[in-house]
C-alpha atoms as a PDB file:
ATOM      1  CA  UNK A   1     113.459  93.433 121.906  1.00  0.00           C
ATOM      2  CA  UNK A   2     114.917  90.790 118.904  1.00  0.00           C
ATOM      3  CA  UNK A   3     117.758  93.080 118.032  1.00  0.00           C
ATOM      4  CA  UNK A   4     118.774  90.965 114.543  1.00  0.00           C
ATOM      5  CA  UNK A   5     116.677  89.419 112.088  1.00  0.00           C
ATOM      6  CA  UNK A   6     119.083  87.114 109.819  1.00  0.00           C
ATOM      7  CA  UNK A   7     118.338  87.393 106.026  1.00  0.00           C
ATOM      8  CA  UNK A   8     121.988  86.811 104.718  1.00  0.00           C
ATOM      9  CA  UNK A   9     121.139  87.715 101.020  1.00  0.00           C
ATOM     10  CA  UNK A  10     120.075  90.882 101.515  1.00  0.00           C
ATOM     11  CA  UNK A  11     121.808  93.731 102.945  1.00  0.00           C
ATOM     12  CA  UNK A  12     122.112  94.831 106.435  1.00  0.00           C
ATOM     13  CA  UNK A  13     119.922  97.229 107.477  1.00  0.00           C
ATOM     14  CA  UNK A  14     120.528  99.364 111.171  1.00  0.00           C
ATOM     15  CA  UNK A  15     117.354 100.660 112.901  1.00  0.00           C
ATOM     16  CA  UNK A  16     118.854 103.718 114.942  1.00  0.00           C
ATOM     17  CA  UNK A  17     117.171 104.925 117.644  1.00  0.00           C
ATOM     18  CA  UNK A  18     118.009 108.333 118.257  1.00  0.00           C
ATOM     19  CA  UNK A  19     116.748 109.786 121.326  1.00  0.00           C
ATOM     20  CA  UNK A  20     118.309 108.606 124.965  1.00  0.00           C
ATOM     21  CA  UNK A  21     115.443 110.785 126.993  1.00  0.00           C
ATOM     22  CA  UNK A  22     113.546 109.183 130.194  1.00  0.00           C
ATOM     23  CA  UNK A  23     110.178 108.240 128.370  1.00  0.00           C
ATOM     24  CA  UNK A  24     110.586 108.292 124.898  1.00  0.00           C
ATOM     25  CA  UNK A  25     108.536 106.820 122.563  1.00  0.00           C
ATOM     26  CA  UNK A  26     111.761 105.763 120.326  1.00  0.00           C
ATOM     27  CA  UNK A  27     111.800 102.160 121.099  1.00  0.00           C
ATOM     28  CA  UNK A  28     108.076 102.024 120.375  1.00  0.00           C
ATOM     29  CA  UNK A  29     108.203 103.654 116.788  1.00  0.00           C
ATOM     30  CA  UNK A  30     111.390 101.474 116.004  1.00  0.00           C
ATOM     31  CA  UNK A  31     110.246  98.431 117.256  1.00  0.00           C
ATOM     32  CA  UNK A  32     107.365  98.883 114.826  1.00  0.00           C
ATOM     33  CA  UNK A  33     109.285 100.110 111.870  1.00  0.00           C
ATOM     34  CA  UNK A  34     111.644  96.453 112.392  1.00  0.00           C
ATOM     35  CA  UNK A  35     108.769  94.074 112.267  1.00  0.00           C
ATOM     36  CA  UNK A  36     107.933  96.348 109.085  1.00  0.00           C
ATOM     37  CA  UNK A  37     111.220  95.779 107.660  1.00  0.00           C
ATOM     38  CA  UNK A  38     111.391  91.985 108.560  1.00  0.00           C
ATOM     39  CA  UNK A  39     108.239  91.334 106.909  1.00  0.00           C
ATOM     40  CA  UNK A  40     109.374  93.002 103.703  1.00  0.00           C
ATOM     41  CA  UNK A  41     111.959  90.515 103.464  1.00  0.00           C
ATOM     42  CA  UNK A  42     115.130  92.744 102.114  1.00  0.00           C
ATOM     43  CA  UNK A  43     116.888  93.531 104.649  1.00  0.00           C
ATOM     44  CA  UNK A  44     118.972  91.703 107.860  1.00  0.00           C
ATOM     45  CA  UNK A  45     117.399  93.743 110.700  1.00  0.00           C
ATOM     46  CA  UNK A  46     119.561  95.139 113.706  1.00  0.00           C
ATOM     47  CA  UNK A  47     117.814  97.692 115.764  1.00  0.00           C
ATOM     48  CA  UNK A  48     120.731  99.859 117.577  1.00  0.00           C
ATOM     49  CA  UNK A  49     119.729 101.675 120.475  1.00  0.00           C
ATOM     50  CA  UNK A  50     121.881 104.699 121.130  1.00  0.00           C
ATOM     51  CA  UNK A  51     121.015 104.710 125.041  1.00  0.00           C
ATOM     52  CA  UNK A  52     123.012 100.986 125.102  1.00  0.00           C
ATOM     53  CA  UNK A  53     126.219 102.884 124.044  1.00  0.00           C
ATOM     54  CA  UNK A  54     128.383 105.343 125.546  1.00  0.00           C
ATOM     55  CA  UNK A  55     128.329 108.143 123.335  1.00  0.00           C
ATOM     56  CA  UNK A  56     130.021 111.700 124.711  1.00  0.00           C
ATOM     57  CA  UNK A  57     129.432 114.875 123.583  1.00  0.00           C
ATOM     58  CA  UNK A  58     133.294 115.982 124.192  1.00  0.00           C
ATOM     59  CA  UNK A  59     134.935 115.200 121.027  1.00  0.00           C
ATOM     60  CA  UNK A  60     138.678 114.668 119.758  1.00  0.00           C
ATOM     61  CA  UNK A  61     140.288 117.511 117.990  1.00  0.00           C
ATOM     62  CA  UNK A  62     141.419 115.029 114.895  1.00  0.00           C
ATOM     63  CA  UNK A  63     138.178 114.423 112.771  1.00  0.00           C
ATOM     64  CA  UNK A  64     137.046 111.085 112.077  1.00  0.00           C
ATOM     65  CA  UNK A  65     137.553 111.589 107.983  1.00  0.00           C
ATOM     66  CA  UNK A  66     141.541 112.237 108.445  1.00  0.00           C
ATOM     67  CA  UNK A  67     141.735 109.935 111.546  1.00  0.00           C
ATOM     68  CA  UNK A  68     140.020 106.246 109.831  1.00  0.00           C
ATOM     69  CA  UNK A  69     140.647 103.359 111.765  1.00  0.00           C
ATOM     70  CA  UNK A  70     143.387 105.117 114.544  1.00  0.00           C
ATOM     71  CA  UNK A  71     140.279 107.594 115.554  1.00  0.00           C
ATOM     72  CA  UNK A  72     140.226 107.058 118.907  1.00  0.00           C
ATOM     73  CA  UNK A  73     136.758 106.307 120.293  1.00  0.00           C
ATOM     74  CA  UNK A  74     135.840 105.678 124.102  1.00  0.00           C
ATOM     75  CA  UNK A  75     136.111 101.753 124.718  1.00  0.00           C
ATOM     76  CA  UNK A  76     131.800 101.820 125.561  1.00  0.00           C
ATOM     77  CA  UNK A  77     131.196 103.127 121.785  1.00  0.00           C
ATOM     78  CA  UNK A  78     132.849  99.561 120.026  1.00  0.00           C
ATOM     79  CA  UNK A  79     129.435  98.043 119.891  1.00  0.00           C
ATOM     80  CA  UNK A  80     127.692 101.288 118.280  1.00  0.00           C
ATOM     81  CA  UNK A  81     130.944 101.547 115.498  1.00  0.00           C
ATOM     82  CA  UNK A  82     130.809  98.313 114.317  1.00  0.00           C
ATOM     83  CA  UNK A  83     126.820  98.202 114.066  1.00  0.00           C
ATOM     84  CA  UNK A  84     127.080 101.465 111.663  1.00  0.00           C
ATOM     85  CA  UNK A  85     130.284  99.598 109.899  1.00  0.00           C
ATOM     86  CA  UNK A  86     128.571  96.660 109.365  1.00  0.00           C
ATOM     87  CA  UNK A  87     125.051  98.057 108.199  1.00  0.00           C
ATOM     88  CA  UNK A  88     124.294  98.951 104.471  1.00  0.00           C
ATOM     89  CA  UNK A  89     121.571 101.075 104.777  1.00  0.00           C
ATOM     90  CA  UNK A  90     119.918 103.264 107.553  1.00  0.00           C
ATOM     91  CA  UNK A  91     116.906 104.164 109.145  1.00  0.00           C
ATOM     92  CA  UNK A  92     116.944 106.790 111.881  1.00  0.00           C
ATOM     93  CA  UNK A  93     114.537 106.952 114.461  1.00  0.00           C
ATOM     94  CA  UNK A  94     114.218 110.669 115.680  1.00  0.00           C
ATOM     95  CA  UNK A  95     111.960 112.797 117.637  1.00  0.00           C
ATOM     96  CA  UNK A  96     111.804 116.450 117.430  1.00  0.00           C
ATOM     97  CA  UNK A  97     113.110 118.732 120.295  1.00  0.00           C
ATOM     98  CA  UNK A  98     112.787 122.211 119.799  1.00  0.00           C
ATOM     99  CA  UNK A  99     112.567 121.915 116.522  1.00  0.00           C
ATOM    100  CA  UNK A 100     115.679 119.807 115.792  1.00  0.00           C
ATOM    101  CA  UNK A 101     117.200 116.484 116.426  1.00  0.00           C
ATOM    102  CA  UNK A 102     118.433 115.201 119.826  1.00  0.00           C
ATOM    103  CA  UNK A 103     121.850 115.856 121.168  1.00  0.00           C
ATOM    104  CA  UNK A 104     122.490 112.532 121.608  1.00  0.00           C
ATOM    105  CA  UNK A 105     122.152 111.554 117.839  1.00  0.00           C
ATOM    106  CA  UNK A 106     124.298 114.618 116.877  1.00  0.00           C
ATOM    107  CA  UNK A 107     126.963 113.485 119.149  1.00  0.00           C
ATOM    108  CA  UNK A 108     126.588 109.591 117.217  1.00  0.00           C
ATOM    109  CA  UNK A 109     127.077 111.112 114.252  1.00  0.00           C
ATOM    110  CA  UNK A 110     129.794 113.201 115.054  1.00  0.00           C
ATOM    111  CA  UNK A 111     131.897 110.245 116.207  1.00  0.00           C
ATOM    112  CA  UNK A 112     131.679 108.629 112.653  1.00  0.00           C
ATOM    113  CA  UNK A 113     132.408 109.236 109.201  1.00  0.00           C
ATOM    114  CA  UNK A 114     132.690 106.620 107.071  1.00  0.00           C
ATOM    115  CA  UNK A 115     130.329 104.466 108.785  1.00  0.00           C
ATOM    116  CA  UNK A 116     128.010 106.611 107.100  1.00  0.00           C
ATOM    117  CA  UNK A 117     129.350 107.423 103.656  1.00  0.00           C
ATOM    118  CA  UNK A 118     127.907 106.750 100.190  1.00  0.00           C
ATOM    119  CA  UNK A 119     125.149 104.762 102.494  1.00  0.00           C
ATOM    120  CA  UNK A 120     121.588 105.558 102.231  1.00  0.00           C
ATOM    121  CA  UNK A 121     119.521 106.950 105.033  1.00  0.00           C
ATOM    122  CA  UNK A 122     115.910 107.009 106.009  1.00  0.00           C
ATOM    123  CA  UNK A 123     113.862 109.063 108.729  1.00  0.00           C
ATOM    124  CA  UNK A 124     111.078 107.964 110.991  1.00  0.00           C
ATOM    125  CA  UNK A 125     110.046 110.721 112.715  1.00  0.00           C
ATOM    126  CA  UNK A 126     107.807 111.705 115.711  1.00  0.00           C
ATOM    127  CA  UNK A 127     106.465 114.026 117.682  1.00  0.00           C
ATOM    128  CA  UNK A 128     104.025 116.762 118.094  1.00  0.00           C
ATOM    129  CA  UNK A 129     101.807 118.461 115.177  1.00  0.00           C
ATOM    130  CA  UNK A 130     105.021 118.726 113.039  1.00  0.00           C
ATOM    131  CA  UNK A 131     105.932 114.642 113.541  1.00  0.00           C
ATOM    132  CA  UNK A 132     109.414 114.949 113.588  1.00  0.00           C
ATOM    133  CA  UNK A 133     109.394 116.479 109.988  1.00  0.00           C
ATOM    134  CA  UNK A 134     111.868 119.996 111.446  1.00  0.00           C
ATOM    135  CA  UNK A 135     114.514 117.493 113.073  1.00  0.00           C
ATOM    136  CA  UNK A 136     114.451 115.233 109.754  1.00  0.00           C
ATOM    137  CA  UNK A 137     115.447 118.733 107.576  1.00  0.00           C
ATOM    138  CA  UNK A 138     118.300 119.292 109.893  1.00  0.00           C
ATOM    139  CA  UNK A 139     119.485 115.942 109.630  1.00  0.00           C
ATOM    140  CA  UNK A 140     119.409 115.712 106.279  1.00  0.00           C
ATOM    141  CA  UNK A 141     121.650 118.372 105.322  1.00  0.00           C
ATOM    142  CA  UNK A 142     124.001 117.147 108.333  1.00  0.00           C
ATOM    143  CA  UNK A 143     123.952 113.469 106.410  1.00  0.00           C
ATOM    144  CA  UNK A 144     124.722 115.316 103.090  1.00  0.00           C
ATOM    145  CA  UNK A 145     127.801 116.374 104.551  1.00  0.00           C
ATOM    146  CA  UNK A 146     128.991 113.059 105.205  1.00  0.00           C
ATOM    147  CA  UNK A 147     128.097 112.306 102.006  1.00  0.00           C
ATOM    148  CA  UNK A 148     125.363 109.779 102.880  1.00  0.00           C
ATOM    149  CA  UNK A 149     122.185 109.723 100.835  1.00  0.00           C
ATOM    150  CA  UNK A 150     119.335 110.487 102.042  1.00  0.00           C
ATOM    151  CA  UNK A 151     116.072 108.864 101.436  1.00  0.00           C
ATOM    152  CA  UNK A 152     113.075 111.224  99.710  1.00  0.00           C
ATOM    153  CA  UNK A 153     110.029 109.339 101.284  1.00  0.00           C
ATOM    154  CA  UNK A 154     110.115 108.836 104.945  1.00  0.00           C
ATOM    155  CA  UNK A 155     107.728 108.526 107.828  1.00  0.00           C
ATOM    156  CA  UNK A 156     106.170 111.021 110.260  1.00  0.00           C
ATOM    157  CA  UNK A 157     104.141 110.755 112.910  1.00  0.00           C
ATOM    158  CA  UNK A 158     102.389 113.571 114.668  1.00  0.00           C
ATOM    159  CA  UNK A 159     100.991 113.463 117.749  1.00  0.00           C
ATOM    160  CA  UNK A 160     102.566 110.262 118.577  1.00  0.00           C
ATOM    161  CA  UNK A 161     101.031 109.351 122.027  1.00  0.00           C
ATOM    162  CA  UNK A 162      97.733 109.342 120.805  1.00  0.00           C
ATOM    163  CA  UNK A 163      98.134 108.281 117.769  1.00  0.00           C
ATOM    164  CA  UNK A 164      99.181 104.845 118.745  1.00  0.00           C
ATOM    165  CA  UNK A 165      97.600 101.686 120.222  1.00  0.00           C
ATOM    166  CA  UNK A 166      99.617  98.607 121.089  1.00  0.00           C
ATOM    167  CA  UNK A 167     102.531  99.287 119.899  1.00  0.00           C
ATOM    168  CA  UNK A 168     101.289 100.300 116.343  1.00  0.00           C
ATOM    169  CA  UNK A 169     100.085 103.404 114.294  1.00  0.00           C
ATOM    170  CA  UNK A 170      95.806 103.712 114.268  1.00  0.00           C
ATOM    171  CA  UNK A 171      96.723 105.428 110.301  1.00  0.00           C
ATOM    172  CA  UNK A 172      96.205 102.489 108.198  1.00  0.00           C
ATOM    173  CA  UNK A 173      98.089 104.185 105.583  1.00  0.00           C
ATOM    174  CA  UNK A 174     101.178 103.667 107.824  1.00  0.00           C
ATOM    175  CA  UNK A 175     102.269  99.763 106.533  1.00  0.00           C
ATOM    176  CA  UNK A 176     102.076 100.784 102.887  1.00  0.00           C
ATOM    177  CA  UNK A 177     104.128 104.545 103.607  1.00  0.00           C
ATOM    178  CA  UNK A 178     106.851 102.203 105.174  1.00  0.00           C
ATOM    179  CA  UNK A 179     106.615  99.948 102.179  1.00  0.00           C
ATOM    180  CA  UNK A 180     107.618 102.377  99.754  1.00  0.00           C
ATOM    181  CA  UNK A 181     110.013 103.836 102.088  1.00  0.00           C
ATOM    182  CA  UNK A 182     111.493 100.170 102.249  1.00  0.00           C
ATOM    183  CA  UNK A 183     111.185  99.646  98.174  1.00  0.00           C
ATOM    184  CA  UNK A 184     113.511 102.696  98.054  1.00  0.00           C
ATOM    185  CA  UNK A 185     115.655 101.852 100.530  1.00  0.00           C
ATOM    186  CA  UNK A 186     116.643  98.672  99.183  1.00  0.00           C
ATOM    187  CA  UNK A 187     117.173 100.024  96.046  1.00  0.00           C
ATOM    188  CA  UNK A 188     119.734 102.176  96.982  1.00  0.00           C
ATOM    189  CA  UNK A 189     121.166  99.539  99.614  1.00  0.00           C
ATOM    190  CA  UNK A 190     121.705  97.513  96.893  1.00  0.00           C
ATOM    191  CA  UNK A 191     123.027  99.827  94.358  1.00  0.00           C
ATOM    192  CA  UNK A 192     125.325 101.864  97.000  1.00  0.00           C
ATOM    193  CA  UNK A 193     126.993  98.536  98.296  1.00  0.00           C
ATOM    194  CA  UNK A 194     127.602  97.289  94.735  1.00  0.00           C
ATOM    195  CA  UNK A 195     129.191 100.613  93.983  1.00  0.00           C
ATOM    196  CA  UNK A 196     131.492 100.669  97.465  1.00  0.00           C
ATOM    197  CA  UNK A 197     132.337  97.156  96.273  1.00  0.00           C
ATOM    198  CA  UNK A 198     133.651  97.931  93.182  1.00  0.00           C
ATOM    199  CA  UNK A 199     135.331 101.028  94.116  1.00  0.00           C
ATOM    200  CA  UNK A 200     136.277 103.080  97.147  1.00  0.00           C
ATOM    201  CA  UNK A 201     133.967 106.177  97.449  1.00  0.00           C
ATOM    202  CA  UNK A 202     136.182 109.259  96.705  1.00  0.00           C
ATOM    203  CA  UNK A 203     136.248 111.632  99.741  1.00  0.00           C
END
C-alpha cells in the first residue's frame, strides 16, 4: 500500500484505519477512499493503519489534555502520534461492531488529545444494512469532546462484501459522495490550520 502521496501545498490529510480485526475489510475501503483523495488533488495523503501501531487499552491515570508533550505513551505508539500531529485533517475508516466503533479506535483516541483538536474529521463507514452509520454517531459525539470538528457529509457503505468488486464500490454515486465529502474537508482543513496558526485553540 503507497502510504504518502506528496502534495506540499495542500494540507496533510491522515486516512485512519480503524479496525485491527483478522479479515477486515478496512484496508480495502481506505485504500479506495486514498486514491479518491489523491486524485482530488488537496490533500498530502498518509494512510495510517492502526494494526501497524501498538496501541493498549490500559491507560495512564494523567489525561493527555493536562499531560501535553510529558504524556507518556508506550515507545510502539511514536509512529501513530506523530502521524495524527502532523495531519490537518482526518478521515476515519470504521466498521460497525455491535452497533458502535471498534475498541481499538477508542483506545487511539484515548491516547491523544491535541492531535485531534480544532481539526476536522470525516467518517467512512462500513458494514452491514446500517453501513457503519451507528459507530459514526458514537464517534462523533466522542470527537466533539475533543473538540475536533466533525464533518456533516460522510460515506457509508452497507453490505460491504458484496457491494464491492476489485477493490472499488459497484454504486457509481460513490466517486462524486467522496467528492463532496473531500470539497468540505478541505475547506475546513484549510480554514482550521489557518486559525491554529494564528492562534492557539483555547482548551
Amino acid at each position: 500500500m503507497d502510504n504518502t502521496r506528496s502534495n506540499s501545498s495542500g494540507p496533510r490529510l491522515a486516512v485512519l484505519i480503524g479496525s485491527v480485526r483478522e479479515g477486515r475489510f478496512g484496508p480495502v475501503a481506505a485504500e479506495w477512499f486514498a486514491q479518491q483523495a489523491r486524485a482530488h488533488g488537496s490533500f498530502e495523503v498518509e494512510v495510517v493503519d492502526l494494526a501497524d501501531h501498538d496501541v493498549p487499552t490500559e491507560l495512564p491515570a494523567v489525561s493527555p489534555k493536562y499531560a501535553g508533550d510529558d504524556y507518556p505513551r508506550p515507545a510502539g505508539m511514536a509512529g501513530l502520534t506523530a502521524a495524527l500531529e502532523r495531519a490537518d485533517a482526518f478521515a476515519v475508516v470504521t466498521p460497525e461492531y455491535n452497533h458502535s466503533y471498534p475498541a481499538s479506535l477508542k483506545a487511539a483516541v484515548d491516547w491523544h488529545f491535541t492531535q485531534w483538536t480544532a481539526k476536522p474529521v470525516a467518517f467512512v463507514s462500513y458494514g452491514g444494512a446500517a453501513g457503519g452509520r451507528h459507530a459514526v454517531l458514537h464517534l462523533e459525539n466522542v470527537l466533539t469532546e475533543l473538540h475536533a470538528v466533525t464533518i456533516r457529509d460522510g460515506l457509508a457503505f452497507p453490505d460491504c462484501f458484496t457491494g464491492w468488486q476489485d477493490g472499488a464500490p459497484l454504486d457509481a454515486r460513490a466517486a462524486g459522495r467522496a467528492k463532496t465529502l473531500l470539497d468540505q474537508l478541505t475547506w475546513w482543513a484549510h480554514a482550521l490550520r489557518s486559525a491554529r496558526a494564528a492562534s492557539p485553540y483555547p482548551v
